[in-house]
Protein backbone atom coordinates (compact mmCIF):
# COMPACT_ATOMS: atom_id res chain seq x y z
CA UNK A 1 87.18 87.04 99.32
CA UNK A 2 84.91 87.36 96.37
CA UNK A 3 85.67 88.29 92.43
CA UNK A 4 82.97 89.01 90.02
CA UNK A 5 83.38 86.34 86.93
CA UNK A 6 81.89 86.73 83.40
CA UNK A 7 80.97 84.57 80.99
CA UNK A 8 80.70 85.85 77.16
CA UNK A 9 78.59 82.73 75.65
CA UNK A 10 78.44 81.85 71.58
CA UNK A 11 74.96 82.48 71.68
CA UNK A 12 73.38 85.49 70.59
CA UNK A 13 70.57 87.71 72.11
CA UNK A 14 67.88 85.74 70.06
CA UNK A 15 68.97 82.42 70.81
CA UNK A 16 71.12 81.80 67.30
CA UNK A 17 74.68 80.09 67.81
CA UNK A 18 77.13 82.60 66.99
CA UNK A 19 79.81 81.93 64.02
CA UNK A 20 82.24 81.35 62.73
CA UNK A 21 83.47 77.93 64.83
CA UNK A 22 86.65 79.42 66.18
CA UNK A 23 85.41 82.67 67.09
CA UNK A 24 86.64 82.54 71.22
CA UNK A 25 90.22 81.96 69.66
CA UNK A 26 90.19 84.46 67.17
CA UNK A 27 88.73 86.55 69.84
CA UNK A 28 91.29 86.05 72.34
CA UNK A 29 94.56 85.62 69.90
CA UNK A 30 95.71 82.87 71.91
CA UNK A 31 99.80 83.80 71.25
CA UNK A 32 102.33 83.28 74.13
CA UNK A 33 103.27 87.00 74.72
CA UNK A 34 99.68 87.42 75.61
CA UNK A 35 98.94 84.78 77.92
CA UNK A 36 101.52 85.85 80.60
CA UNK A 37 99.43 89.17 80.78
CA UNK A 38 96.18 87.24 81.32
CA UNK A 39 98.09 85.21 84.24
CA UNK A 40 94.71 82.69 84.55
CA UNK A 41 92.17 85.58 84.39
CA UNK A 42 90.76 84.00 80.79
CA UNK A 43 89.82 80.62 79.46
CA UNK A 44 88.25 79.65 76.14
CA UNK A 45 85.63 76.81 77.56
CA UNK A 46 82.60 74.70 76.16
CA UNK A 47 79.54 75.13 78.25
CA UNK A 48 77.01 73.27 77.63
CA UNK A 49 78.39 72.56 74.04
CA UNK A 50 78.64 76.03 73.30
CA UNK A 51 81.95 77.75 72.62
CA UNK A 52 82.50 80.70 75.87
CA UNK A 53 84.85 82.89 77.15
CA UNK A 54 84.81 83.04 80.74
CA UNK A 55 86.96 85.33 82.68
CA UNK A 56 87.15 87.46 85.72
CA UNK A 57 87.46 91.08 86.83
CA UNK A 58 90.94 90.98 87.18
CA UNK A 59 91.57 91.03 83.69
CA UNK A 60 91.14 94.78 83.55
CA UNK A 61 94.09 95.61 85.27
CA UNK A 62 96.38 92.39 83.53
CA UNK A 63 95.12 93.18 79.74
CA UNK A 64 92.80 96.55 79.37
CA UNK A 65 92.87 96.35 76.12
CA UNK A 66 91.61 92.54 76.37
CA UNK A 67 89.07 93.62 78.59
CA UNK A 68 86.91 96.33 76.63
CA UNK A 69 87.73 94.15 73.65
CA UNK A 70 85.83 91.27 74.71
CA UNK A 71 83.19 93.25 76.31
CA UNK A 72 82.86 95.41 72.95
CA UNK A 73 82.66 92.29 70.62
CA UNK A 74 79.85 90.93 72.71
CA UNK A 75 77.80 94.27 72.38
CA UNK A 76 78.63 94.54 68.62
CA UNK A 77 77.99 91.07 67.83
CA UNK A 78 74.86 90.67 70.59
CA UNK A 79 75.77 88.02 72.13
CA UNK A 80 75.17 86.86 75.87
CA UNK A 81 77.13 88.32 78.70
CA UNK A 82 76.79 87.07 82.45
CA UNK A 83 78.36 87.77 85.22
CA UNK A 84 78.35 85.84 88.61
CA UNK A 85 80.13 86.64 92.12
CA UNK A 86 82.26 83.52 92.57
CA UNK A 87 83.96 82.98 96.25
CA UNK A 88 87.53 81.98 95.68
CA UNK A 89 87.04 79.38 97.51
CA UNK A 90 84.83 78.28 95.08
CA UNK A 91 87.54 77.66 92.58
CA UNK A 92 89.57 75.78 94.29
């Protein structure tokens, strides 16, 4: 079975590196409570020495709110959203 997979990148539309440093975490709000509701659906990662969030489709139904939030701050703050189908076998 497939899953679609997104990756919100620290690089803006034109090509600029997106600040402040700790923007994924700030982003995310990394705090216990709220990991158990993303149950492995997010990750903070470098790629390619830039600062991403990568996460899949699941996180709609674990964390909504989470969801539009990250897809919002990428639209207000124009950065770089992809999206890939990934096989689950694939990540394994």
């Amino acid at each position: 079975m497939s899953h679609i997979r997104y990756t919100l990148s620290g690089i803006t539309n034109d090509g600029q590196k997106f600040r402040p440093s700790d923007w994924t975490e700030r982003l995310i709000c990394m705090q216990p409570e709220q990991l158990k509701r993303y149950n492995g659906h997010l990750k903070i990662r470098k790629i390619d020495g830039i600062k991403s969030v990568v996460f899949d489709e699941q996180l709609e139904y674990a964390c909504a709110f989470t969801y539009e939030r990250i897809h919002s701050f990428a639209k207000i703050n124009h950065l770089m959203i992809s999206e890939e189908i990934v096989d689950n076998q694939e990540e394994a």
